[in-house]
N, C-alpha and C. Protein backbone atom coordinates (compact mmCIF):
# COMPACT_ATOMS: atom_id res chain seq x y z
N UNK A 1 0.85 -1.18 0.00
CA UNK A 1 0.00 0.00 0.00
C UNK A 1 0.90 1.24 0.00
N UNK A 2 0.57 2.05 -1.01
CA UNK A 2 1.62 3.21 -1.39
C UNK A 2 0.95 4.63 -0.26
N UNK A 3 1.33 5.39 -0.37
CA UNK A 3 0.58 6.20 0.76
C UNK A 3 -0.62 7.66 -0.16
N UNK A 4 -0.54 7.42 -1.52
CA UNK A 4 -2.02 7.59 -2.30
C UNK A 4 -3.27 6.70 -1.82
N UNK A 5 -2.66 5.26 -1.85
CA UNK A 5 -3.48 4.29 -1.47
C UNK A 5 -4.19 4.54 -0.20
N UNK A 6 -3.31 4.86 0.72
CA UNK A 6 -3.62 5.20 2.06
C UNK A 6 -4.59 6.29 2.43
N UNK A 7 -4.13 7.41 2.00
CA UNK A 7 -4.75 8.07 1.64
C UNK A 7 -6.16 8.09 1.91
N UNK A 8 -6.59 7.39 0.68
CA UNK A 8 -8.12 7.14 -0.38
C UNK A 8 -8.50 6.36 1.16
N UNK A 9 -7.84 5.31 1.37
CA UNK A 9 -8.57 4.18 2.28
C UNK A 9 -8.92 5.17 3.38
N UNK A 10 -7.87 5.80 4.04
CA UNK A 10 -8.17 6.85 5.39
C UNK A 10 -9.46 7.36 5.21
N UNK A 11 -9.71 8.54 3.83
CA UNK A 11 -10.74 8.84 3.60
C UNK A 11 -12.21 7.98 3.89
N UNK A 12 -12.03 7.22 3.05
CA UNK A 12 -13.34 6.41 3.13
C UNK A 12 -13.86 5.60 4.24
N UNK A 13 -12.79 5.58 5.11
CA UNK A 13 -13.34 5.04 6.69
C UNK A 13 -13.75 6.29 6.77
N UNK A 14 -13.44 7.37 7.09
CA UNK A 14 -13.95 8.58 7.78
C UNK A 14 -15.41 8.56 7.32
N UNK A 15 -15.94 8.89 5.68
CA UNK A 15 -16.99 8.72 5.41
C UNK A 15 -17.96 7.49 5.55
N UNK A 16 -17.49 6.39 6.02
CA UNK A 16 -18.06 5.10 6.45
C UNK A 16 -18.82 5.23 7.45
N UNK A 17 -17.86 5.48 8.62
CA UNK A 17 -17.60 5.78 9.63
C UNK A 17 -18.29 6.88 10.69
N UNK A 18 -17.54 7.96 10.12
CA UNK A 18 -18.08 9.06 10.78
C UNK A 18 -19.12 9.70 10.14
N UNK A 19 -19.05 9.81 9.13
CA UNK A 19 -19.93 10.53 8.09
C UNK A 19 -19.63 12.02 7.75
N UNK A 20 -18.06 12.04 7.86
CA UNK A 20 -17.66 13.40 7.70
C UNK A 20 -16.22 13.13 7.02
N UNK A 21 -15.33 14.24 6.38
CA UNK A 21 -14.60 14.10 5.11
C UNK A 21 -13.43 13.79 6.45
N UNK A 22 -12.20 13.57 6.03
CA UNK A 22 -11.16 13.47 6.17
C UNK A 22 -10.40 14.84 5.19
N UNK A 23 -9.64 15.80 5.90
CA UNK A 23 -9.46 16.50 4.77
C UNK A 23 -7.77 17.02 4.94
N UNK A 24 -6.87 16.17 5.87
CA UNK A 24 -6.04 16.22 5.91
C UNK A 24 -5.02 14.95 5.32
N UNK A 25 -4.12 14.54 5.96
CA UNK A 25 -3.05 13.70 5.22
C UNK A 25 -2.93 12.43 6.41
N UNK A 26 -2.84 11.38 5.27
CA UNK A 26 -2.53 10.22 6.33
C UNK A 26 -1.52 9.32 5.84
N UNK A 27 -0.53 9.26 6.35
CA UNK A 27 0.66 8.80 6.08
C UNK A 27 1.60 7.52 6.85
N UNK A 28 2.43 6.15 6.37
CA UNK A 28 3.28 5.98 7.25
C UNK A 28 4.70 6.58 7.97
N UNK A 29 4.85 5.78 9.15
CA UNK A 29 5.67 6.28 9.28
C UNK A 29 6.70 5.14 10.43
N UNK A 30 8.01 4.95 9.59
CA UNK A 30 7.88 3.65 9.99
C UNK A 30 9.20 3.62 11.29
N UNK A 31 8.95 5.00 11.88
CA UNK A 31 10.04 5.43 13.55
C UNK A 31 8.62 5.05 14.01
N UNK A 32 7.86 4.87 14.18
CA UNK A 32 6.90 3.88 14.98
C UNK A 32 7.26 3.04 15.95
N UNK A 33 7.83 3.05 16.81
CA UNK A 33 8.00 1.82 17.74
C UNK A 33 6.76 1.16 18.54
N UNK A 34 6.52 1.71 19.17
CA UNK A 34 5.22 0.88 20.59
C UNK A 34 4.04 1.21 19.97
N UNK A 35 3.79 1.84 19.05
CA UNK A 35 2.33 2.39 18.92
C UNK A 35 1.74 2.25 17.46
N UNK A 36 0.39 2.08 17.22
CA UNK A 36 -0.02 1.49 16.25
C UNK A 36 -0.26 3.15 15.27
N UNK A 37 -0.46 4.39 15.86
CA UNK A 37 -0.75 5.29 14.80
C UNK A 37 -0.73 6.49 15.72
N UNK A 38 -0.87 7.43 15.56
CA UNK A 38 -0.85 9.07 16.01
C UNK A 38 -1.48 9.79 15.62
N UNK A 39 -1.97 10.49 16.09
CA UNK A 39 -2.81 12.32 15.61
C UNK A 39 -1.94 13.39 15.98
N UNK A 40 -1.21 14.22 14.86
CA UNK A 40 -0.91 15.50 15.58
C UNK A 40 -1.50 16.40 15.45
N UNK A 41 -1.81 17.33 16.52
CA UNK A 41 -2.40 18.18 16.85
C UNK A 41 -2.36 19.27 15.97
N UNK A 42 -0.88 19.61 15.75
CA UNK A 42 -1.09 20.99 15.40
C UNK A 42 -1.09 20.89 13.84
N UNK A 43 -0.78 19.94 12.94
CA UNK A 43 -1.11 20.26 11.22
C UNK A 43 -2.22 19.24 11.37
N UNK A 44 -2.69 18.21 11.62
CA UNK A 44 -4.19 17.41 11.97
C UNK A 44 -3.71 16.02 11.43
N UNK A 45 -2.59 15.98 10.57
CA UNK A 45 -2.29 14.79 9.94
C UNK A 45 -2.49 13.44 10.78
N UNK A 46 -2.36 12.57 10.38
CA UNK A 46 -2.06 11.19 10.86
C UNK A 46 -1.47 10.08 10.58
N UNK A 47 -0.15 9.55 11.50
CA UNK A 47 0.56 8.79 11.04
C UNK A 47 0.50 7.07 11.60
N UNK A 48 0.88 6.15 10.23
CA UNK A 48 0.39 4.64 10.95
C UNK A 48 1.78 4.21 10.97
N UNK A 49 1.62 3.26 12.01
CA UNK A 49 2.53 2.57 11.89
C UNK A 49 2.97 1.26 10.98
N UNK A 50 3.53 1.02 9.80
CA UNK A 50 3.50 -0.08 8.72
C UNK A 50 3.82 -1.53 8.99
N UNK A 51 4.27 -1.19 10.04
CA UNK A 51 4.47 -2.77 10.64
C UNK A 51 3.26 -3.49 11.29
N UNK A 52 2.06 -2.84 11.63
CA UNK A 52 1.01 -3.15 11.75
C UNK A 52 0.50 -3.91 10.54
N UNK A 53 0.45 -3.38 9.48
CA UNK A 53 -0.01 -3.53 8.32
C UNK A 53 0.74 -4.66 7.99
N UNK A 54 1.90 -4.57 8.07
CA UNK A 54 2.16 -6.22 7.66
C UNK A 54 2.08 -7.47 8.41
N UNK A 55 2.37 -6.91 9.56
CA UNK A 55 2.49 -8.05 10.62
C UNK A 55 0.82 -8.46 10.98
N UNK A 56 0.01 -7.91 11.02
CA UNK A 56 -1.10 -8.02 11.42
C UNK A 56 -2.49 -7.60 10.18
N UNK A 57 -2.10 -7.31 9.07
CA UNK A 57 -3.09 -6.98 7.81
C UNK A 57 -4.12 -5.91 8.13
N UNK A 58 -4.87 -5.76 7.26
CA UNK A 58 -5.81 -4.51 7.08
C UNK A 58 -7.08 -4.37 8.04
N UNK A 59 -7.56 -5.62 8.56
CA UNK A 59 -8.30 -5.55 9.76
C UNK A 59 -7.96 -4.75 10.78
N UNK A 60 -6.53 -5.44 11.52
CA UNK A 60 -6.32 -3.82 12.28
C UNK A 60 -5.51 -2.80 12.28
N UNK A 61 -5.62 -2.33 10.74
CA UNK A 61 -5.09 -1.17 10.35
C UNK A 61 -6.24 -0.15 10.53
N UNK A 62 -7.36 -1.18 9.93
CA UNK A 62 -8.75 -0.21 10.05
C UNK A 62 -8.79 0.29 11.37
N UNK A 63 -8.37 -0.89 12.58
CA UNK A 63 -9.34 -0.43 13.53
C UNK A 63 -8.36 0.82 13.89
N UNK A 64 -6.61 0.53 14.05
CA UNK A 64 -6.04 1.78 14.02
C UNK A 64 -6.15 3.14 13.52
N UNK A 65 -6.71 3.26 12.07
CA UNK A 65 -7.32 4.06 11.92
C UNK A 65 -8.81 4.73 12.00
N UNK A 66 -9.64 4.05 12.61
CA UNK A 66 -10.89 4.40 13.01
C UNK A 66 -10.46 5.19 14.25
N UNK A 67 -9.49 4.03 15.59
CA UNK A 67 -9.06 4.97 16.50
C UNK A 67 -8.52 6.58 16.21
N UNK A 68 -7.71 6.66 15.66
CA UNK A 68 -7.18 7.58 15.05
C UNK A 68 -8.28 8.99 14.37
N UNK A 69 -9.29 8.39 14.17
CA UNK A 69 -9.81 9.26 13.71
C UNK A 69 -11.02 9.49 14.37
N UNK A 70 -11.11 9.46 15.69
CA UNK A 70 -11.98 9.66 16.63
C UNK A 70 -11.03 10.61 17.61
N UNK A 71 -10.09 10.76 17.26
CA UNK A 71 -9.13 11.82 18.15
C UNK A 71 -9.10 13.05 16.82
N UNK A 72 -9.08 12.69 15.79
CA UNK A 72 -9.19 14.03 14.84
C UNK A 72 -10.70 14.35 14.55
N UNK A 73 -11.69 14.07 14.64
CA UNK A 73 -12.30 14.27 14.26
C UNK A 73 -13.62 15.36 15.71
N UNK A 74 -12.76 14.60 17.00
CA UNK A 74 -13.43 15.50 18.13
C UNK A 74 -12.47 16.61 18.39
N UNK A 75 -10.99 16.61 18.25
CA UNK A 75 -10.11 17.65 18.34
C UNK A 75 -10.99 18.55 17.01
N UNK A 76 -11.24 18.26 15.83
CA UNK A 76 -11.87 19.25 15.48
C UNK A 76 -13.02 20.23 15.70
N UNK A 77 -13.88 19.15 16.05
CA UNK A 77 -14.82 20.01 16.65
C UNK A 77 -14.88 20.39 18.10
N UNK A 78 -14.16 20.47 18.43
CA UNK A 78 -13.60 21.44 20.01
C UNK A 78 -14.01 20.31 20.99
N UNK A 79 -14.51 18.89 21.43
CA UNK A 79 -14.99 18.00 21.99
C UNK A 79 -13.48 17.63 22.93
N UNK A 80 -13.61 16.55 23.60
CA UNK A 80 -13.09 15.89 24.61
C UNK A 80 -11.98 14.88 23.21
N UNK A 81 -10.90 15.00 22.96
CA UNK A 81 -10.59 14.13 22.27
C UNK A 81 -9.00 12.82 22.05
N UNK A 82 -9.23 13.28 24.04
CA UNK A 82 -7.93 12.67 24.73
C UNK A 82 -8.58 11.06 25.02
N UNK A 83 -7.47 10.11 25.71
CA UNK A 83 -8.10 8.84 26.28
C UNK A 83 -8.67 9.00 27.20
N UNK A 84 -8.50 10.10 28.08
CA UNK A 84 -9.57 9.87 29.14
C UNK A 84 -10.75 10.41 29.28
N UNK A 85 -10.90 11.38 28.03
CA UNK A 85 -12.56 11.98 27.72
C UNK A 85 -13.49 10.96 27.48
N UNK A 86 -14.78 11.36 28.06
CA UNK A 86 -15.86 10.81 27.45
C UNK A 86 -16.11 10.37 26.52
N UNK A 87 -16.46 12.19 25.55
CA UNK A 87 -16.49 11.99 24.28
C UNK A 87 -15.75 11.02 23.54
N UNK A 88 -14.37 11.08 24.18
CA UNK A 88 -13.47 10.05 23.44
C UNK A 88 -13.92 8.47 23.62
N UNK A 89 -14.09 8.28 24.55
CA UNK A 89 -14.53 6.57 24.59
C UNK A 89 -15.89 6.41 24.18
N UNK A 90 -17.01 7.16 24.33
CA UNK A 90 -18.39 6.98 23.99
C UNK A 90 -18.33 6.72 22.25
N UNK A 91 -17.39 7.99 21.25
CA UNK A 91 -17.09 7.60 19.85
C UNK A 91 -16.76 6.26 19.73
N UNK A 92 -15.62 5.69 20.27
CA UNK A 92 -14.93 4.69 19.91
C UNK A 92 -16.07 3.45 20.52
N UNK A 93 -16.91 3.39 21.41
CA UNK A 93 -17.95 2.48 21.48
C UNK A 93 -18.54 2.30 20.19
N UNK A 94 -18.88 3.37 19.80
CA UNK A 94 -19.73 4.00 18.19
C UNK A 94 -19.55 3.21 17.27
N UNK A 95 -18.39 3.13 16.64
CA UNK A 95 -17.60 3.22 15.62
C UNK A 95 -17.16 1.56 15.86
N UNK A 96 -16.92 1.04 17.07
CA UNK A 96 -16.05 -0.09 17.25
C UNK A 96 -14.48 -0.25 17.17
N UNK A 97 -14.25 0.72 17.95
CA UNK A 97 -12.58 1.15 17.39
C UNK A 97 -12.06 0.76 18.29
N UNK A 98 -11.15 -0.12 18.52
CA UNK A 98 -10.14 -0.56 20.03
C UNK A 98 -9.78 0.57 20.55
N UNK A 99 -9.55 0.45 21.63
CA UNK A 99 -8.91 1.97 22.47
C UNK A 99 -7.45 1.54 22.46
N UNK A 100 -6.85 0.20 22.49
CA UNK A 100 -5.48 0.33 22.44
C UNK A 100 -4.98 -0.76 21.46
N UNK A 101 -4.58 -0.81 20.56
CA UNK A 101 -3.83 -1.83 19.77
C UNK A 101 -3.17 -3.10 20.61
N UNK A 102 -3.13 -4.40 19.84
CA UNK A 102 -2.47 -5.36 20.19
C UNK A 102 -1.29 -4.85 19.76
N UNK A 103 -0.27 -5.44 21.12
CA UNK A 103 1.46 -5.80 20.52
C UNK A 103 2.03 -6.73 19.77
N UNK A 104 3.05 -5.89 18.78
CA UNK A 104 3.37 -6.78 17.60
C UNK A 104 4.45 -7.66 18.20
N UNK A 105 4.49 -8.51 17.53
CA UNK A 105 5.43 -10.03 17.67
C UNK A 105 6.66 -9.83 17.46
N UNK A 106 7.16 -9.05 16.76
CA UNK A 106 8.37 -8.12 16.55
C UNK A 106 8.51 -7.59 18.13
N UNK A 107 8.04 -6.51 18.48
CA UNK A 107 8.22 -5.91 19.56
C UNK A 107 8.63 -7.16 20.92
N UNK A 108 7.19 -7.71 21.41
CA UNK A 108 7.47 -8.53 22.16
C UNK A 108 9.35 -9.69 22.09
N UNK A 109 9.54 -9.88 20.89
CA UNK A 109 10.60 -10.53 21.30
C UNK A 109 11.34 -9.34 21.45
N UNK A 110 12.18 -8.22 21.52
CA UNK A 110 12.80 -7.25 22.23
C UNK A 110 12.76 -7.13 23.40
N UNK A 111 11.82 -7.71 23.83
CA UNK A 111 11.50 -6.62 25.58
C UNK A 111 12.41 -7.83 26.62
N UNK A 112 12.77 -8.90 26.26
CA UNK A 112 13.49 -9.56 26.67
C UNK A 112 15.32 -9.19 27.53
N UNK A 113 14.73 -8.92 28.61
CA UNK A 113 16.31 -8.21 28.88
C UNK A 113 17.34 -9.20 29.42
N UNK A 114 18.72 -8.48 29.17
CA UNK A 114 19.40 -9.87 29.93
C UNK A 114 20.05 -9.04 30.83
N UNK A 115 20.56 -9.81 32.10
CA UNK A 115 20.45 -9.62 33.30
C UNK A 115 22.10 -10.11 33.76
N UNK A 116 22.45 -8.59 34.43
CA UNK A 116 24.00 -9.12 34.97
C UNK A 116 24.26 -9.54 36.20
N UNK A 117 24.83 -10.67 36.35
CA UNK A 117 24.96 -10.61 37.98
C UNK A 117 26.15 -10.45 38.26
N UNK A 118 26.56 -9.74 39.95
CA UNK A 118 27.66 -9.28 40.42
C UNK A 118 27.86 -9.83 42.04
N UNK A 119 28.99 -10.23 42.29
CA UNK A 119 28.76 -10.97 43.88
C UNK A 119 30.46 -10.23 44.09
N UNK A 120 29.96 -9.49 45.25
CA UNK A 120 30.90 -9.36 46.30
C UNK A 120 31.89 -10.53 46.54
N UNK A 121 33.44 -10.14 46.30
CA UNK A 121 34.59 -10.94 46.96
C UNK A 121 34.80 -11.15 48.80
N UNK A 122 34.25 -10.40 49.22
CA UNK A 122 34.37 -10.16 50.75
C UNK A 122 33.36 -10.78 51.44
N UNK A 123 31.40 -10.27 51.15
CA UNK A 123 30.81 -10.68 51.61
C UNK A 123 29.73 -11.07 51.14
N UNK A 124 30.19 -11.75 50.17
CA UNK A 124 29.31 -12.48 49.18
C UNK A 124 27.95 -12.45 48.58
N UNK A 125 27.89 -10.57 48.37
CA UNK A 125 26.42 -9.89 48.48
C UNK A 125 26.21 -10.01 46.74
N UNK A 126 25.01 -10.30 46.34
CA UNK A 126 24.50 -10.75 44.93
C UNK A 126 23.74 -9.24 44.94
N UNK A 127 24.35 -8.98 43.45
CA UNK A 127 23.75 -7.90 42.79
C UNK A 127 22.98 -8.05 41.57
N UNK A 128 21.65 -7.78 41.07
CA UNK A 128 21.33 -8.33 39.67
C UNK A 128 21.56 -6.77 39.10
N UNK A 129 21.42 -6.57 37.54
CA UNK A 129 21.46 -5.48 36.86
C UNK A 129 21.01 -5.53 35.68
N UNK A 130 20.59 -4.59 35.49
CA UNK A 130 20.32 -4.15 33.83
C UNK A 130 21.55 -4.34 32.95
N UNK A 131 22.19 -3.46 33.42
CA UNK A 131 23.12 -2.97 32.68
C UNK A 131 23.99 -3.06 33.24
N UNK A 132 25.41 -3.49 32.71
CA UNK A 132 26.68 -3.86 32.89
C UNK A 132 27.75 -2.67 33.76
N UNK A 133 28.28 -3.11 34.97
CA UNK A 133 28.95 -2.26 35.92
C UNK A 133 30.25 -2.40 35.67
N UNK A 134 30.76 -1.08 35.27
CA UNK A 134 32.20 -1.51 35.56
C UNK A 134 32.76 -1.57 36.56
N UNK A 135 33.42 -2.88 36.93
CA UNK A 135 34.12 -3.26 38.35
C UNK A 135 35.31 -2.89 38.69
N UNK A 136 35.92 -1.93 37.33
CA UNK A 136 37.11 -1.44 38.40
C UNK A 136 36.77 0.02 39.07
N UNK A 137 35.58 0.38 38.97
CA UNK A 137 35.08 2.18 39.29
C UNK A 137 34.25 1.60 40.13
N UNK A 138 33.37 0.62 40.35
CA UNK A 138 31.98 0.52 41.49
C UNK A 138 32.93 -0.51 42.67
N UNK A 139 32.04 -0.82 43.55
CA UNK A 139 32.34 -1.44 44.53
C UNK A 139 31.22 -1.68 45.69
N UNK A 140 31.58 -2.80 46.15
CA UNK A 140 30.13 -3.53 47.01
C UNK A 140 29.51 -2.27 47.73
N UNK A 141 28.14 -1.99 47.74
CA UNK A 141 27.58 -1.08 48.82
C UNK A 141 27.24 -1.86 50.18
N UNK A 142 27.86 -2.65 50.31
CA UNK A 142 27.40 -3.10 52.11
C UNK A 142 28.83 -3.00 52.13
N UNK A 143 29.99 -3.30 52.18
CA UNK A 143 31.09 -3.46 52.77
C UNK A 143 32.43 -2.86 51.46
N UNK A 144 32.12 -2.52 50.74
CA UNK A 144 33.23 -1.81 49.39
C UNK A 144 34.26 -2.77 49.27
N UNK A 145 34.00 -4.31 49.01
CA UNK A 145 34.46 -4.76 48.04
C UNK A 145 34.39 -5.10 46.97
N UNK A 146 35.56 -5.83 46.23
CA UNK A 146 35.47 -5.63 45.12
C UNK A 146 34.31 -6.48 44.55
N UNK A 147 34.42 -6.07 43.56
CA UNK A 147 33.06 -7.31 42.49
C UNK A 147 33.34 -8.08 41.24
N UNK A 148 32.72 -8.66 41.54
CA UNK A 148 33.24 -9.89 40.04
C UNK A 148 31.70 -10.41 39.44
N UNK A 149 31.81 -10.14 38.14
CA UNK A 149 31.19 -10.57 37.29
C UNK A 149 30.75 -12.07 36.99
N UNK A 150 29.53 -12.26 37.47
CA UNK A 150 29.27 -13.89 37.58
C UNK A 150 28.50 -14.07 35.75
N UNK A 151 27.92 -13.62 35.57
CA UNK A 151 26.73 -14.13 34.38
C UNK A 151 26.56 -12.99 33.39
């Protein structure tokens, strides 16, 4: 789907949908990480995320963009058009629009962290971590010895 394509399709949910034009731009955009699509505020555009579209097909691209266009379409008319407005969830009842996208399968395998462990030479205190300590600058916080890198 080229983003003419997109376009046309954006449109015609709106008129499906809402029963009102779409009269701005809808585009991918594929710095997308966690989130299935966006409204910005200040030019009205709207951007999807394309990895939706492939990983998951046009079913919930729609619903991404139905969401999507229940935040432009009450930001236009001066309404409630955040997640925690009314207006905002009563539309999306309307319409049938998820309030939050499923996570892609891509993503989920990322979130996987690996984990350092560190044990005190002196008093054998176990440290877990995110992120990797350098052991010749840190040193045990119960007793300041040194540390060694287990895992």
């Amino acid at each position: 789907m080229n983003v003419n394509d997109l376009q046309k399709f954006v449109e015609a949910i709106s008129i499906e949908y809402f029963g009102k034009p779409f009269k701005h731009h809808a585009r991918f955009n594929s710095r997308l990480q966690t989130t299935g699509g966006r409204y910005l505020l200040k030019s009205h555009d709207i951007e999807l995320n394309p990895k939706y579209y492939i990983e998951r097909g046009e079913e919930e691209l729609v619903g991404i963009i139905k969401h999507e266009l229940c935040h432009y379409h009450l930001h236009i008319e001066g309404k409630g058009y955040q997640h925690r407005d009314k207006d905002f969830r009563d539309l999306l009842k309307k319409v049938d629009a998820p309030r939050f996208c499923k996570p892609l399968d891509s993503v989920k395998k990322r979130k996987v962290m690996t984990q350092h462990l560190y044990e005190c030479n002196a008093c054998q205190q176990r440290y877990v971590r995110k992120r990797k300590v350098d052991t010749n600058r840190y040193v045990c916080g119960k007793c300041s010895g040194k540390l060694i890198h287990l895992k």
